[in-house]
C-alpha atoms as a PDB file:
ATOM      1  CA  UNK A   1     174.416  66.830 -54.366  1.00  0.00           C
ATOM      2  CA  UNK A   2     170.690  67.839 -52.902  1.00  0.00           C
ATOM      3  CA  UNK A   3     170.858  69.169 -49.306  1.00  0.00           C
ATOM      4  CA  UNK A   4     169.732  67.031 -46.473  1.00  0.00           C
ATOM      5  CA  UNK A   5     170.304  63.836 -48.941  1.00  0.00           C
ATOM      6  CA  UNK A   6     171.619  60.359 -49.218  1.00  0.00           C
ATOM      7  CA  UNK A   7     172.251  58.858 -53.186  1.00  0.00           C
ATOM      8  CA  UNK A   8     170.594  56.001 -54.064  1.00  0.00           C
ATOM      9  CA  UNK A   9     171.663  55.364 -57.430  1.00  0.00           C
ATOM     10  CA  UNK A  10     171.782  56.441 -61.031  1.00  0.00           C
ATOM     11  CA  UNK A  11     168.588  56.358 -63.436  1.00  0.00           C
ATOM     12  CA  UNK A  12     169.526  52.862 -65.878  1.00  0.00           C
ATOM     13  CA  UNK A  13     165.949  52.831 -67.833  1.00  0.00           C
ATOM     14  CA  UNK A  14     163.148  54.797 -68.624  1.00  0.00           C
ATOM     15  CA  UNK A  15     159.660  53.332 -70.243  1.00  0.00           C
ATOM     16  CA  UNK A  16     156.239  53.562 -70.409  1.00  0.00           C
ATOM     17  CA  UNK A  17     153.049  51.241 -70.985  1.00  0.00           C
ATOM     18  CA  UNK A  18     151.341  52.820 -73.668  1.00  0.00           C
ATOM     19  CA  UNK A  19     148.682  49.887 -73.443  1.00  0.00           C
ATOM     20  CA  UNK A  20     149.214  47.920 -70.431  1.00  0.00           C
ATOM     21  CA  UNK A  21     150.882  44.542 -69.774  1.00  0.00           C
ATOM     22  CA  UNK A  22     147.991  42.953 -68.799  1.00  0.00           C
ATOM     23  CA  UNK A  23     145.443  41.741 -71.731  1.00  0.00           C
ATOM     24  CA  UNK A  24     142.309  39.259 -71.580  1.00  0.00           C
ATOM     25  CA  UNK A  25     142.474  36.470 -74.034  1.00  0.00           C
ATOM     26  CA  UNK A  26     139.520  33.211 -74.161  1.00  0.00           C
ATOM     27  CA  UNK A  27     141.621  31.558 -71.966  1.00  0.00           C
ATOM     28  CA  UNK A  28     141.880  33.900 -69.204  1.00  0.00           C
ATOM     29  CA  UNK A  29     144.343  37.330 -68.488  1.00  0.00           C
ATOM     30  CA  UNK A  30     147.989  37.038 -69.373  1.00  0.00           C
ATOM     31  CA  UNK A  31     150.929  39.334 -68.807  1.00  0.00           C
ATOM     32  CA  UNK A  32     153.082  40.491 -71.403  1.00  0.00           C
ATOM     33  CA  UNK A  33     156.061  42.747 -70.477  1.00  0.00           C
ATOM     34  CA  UNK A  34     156.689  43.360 -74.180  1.00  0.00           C
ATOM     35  CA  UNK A  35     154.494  45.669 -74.359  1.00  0.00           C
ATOM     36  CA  UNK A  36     155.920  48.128 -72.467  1.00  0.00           C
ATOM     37  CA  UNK A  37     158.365  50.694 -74.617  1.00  0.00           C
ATOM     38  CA  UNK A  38     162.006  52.044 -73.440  1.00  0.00           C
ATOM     39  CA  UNK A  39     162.452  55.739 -74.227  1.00  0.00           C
ATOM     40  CA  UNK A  40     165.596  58.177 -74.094  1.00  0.00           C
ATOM     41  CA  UNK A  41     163.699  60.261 -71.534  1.00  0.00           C
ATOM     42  CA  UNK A  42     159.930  60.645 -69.941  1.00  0.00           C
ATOM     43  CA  UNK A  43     158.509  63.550 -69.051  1.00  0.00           C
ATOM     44  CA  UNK A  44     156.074  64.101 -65.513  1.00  0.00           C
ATOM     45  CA  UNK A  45     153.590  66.260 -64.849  1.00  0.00           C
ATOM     46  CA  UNK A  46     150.907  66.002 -62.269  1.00  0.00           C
ATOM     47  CA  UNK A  47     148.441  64.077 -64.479  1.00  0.00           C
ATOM     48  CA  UNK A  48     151.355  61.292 -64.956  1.00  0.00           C
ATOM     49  CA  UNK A  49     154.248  60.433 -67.679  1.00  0.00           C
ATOM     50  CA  UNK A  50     154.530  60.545 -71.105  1.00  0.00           C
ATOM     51  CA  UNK A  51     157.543  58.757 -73.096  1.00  0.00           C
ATOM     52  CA  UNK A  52     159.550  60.468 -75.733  1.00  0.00           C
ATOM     53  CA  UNK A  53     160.803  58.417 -78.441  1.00  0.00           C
ATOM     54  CA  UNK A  54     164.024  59.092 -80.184  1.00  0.00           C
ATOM     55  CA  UNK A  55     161.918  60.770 -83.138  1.00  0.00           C
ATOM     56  CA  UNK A  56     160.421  63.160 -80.354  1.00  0.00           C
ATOM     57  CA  UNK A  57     157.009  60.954 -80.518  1.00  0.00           C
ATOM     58  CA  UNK A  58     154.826  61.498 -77.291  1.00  0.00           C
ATOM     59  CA  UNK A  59     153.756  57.896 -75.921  1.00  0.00           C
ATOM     60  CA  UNK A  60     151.071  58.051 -72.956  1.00  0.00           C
ATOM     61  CA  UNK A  61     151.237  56.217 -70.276  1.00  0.00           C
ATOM     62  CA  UNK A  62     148.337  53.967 -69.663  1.00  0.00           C
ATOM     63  CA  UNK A  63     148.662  55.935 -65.876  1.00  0.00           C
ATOM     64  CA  UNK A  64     148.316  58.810 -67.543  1.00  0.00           C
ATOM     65  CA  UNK A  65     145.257  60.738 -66.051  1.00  0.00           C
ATOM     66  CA  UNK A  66     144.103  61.658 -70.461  1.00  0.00           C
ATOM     67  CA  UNK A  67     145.068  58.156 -71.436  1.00  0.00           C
ATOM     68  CA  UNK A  68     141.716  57.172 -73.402  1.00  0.00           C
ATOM     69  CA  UNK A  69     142.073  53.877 -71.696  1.00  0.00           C
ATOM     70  CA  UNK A  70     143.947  55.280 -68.227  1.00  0.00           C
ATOM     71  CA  UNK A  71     144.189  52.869 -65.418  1.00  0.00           C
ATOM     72  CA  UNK A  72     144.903  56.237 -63.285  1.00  0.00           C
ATOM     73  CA  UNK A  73     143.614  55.566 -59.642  1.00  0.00           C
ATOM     74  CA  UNK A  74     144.880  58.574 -58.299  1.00  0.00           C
ATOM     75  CA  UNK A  75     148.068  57.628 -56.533  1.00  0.00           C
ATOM     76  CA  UNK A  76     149.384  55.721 -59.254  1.00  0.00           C
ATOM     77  CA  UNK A  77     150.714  58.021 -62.076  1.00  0.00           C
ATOM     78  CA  UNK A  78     154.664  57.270 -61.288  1.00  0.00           C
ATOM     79  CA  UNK A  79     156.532  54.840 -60.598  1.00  0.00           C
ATOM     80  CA  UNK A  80     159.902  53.183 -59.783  1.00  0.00           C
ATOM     81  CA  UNK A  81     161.882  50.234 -59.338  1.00  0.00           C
ATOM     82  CA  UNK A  82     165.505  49.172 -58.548  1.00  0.00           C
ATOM     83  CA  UNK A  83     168.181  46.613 -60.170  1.00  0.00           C
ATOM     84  CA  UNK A  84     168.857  44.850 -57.085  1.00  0.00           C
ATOM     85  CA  UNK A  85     165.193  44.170 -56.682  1.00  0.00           C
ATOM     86  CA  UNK A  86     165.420  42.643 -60.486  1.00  0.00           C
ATOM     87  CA  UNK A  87     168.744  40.644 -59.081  1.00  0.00           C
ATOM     88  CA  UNK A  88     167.020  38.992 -56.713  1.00  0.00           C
ATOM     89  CA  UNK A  89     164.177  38.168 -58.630  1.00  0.00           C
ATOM     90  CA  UNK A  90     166.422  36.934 -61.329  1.00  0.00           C
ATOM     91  CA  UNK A  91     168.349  34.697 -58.274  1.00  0.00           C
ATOM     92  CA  UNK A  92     164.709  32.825 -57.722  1.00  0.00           C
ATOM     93  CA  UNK A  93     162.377  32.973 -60.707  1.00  0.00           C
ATOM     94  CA  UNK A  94     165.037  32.872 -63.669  1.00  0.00           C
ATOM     95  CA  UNK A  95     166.617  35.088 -66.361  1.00  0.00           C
ATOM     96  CA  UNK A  96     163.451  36.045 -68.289  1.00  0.00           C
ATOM     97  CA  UNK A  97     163.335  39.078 -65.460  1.00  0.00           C
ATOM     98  CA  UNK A  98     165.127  41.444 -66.876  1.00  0.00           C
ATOM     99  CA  UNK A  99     165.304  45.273 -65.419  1.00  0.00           C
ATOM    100  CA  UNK A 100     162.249  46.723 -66.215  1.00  0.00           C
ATOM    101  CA  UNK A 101     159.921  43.663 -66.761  1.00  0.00           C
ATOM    102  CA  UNK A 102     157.354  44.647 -63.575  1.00  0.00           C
ATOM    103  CA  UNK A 103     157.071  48.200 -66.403  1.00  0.00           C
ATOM    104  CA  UNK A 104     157.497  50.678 -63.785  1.00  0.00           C
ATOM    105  CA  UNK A 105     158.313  54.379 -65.287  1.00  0.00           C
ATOM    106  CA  UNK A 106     161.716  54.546 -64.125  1.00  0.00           C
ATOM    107  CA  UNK A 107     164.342  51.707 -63.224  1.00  0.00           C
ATOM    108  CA  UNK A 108     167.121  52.704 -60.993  1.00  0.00           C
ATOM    109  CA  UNK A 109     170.713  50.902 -60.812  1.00  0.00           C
ATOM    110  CA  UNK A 110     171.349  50.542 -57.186  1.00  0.00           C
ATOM    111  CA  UNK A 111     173.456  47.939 -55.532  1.00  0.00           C
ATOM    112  CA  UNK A 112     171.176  47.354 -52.404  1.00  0.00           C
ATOM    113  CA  UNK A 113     167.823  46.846 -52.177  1.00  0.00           C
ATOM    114  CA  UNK A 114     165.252  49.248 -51.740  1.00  0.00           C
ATOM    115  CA  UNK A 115     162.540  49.439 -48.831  1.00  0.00           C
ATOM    116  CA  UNK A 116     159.925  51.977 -47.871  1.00  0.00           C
ATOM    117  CA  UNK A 117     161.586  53.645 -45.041  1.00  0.00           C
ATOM    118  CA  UNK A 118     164.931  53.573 -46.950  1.00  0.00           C
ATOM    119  CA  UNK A 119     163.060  56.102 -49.239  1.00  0.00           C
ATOM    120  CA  UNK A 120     161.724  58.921 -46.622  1.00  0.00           C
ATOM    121  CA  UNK A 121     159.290  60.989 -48.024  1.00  0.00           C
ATOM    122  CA  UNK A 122     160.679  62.103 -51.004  1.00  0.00           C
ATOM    123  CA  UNK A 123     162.707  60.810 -54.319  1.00  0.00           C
ATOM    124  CA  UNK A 124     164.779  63.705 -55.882  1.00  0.00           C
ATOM    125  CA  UNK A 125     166.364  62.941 -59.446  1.00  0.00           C
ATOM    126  CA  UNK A 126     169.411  65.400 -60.435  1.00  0.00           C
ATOM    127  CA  UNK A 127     170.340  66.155 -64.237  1.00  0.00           C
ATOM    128  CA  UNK A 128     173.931  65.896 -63.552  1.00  0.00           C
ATOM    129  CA  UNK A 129     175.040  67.454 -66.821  1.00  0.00           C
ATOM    130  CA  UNK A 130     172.647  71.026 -65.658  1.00  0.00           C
ATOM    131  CA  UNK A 131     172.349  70.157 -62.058  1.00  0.00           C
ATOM    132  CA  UNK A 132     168.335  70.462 -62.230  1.00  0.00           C
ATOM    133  CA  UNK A 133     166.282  68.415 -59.682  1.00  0.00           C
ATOM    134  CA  UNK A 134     163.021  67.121 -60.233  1.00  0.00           C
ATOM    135  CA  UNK A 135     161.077  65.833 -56.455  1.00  0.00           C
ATOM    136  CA  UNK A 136     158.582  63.697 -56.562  1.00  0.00           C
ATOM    137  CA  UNK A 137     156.522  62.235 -53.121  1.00  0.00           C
ATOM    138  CA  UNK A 138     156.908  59.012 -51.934  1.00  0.00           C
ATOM    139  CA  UNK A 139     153.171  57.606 -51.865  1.00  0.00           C
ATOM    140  CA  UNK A 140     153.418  53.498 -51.178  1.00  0.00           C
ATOM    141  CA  UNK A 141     154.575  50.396 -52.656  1.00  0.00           C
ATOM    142  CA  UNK A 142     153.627  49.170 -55.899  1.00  0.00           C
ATOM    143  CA  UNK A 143     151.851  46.006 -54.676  1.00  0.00           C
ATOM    144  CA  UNK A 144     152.501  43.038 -56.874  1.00  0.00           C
ATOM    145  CA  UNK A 145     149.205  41.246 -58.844  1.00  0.00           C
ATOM    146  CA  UNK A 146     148.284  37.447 -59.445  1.00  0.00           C
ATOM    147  CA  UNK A 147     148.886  38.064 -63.483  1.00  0.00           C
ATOM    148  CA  UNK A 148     152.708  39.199 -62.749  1.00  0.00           C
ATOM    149  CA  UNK A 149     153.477  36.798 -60.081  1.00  0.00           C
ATOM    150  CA  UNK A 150     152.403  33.647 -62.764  1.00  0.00           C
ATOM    151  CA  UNK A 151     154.671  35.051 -65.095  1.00  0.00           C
ATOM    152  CA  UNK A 152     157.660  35.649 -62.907  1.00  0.00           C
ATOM    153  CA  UNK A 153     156.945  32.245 -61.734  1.00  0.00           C
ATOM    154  CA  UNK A 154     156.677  30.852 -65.536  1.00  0.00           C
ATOM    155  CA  UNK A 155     153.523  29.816 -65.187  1.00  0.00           C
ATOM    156  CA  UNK A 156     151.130  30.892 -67.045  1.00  0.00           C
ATOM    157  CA  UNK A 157     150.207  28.329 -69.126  1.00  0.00           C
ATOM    158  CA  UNK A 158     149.320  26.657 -65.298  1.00  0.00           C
ATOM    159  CA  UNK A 159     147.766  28.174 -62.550  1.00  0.00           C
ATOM    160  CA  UNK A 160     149.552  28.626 -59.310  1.00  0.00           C
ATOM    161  CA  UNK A 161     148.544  26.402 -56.199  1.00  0.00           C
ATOM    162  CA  UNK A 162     147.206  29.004 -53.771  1.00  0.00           C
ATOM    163  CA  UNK A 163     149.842  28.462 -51.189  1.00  0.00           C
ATOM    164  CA  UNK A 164     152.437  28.739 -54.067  1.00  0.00           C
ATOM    165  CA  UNK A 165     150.886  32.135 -55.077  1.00  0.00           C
ATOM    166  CA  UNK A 166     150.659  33.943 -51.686  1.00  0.00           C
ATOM    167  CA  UNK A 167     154.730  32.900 -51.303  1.00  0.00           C
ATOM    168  CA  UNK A 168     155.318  34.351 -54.661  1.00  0.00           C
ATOM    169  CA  UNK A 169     152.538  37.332 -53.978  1.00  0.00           C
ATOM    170  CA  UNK A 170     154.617  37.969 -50.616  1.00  0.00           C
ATOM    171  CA  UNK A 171     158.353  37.523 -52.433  1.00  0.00           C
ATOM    172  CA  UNK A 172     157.307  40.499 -54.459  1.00  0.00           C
ATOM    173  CA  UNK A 173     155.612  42.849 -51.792  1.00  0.00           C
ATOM    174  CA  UNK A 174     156.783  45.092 -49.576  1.00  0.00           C
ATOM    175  CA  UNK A 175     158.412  47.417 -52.554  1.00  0.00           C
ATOM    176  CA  UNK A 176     160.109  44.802 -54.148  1.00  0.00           C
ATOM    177  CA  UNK A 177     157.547  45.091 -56.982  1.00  0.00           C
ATOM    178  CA  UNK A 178     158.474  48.858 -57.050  1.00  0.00           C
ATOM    179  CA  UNK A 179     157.103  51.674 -55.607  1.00  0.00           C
ATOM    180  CA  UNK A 180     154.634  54.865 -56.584  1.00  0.00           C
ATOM    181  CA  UNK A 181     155.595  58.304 -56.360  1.00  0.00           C
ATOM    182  CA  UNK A 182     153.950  61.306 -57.358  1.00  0.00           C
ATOM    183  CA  UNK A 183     154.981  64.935 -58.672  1.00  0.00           C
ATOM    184  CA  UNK A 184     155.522  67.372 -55.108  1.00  0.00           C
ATOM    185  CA  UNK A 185     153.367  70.077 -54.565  1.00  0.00           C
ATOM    186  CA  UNK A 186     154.822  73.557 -56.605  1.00  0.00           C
ATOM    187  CA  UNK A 187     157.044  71.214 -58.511  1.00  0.00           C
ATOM    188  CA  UNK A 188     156.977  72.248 -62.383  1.00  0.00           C
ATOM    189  CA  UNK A 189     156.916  69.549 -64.914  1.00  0.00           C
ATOM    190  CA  UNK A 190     159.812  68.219 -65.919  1.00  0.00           C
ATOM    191  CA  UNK A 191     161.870  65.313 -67.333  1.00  0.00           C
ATOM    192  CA  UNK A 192     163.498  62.086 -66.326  1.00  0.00           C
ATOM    193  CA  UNK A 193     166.200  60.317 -68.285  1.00  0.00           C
ATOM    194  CA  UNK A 194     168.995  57.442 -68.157  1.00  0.00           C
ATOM    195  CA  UNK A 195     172.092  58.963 -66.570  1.00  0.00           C
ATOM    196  CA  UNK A 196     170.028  61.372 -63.903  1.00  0.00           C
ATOM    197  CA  UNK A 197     171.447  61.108 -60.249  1.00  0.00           C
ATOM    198  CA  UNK A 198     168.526  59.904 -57.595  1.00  0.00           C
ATOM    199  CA  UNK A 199     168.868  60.705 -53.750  1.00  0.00           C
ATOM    200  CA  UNK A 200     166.390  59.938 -51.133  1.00  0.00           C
ATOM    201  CA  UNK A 201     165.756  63.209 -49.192  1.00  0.00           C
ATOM    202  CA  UNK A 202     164.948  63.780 -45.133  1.00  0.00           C
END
């Protein structure tokens, strides 16, 4: 176990966006969490995350800083979300949210959900097989956007009332949408994969 620690859960999913979710058609911008692809294991750098397929195929994240088409901001490159955030989503929107739909890097199964001071500064995932740690910052919540919330809200097709959209906007703040995390300072790169062990650390 990491020193100073408290265990939030176990790694369930790893994935990457290697064009976005979010595409304009004549009709307007829709969201499409198919596009995002689930690989055995990512691997983080400083510039952001790149997938590895099963063949050993390097995906970019669209976050990538070198992404030809990056949507890198800055604080943005990483990021994570939690099962019990999906559960409750699932309880109110319906079953087409499945783990992983909001296409954050890295999904964690955790039994409780997740808030910004639960995490402290930093997020450190263990390799429990070589007992490697990878820390990452804690930057700020992933905030949710209008294109998401009408399709957790199936409704798409149909634009949201205002009112209806700020309930749904505010449902999904506050980390629920996940949160963004960086690589810490003198941390090497390294990799992330289902099975890894992920404590919050004071």
């Amino acid at each position: 176990m990491v020193e100073n620690s408290h265990r939030l859960g176990q790694v369930k999913i790893t994935q990457v966006q290697p064009s976005g979710l979010i595409f304009e058609t004549p009709s307007g911008y829709l969201y499409d969490p198919s596009r995002r692809v689930e690989v055995p294991r990512i691997h983080l750098s400083s510039q952001g995350i790149e997938g590895e397929t099963t063949l050993g195929e390097r995906l970019l994240d669209i976050h990538h800083e070198v992404h030809p088409e990056t949507h890198n901001d800055g604080l943005n490159a990483i990021s994570i979300g939690f099962t019990s955030h999906y559960c409750a989503m699932r309880t109110l929107f319906g079953e087409h949210m499945l783990d992983g739909t909001a296409g954050e890097n890295i999904i964690i199964d955790c039994d409780q959900e997740i808030w910004l001071p639960d995490l402290g500064q930093k997020v450190e995932f263990q390799n429990p097989d070589t007992g490697k740690n990878v820390s990452l910052d804690v930057i700020k919540i992933a905030a949710p956007c209008d294109e998401f919330s009408h399709f957790a809200a199936n409704s798409q097709d149909e634009r949201l009332a205002a009112e209806d959209l700020k309930s749904i906007l505010q449902f999904l703040g506050n980390g629920r949408r996940g949160f963004l995390l960086a690589l810490s300072a003198g941390q090497e790169s390294a990799q992330v994969q289902p099975g890894d062990l992920v404590f919050t650390v004071e």
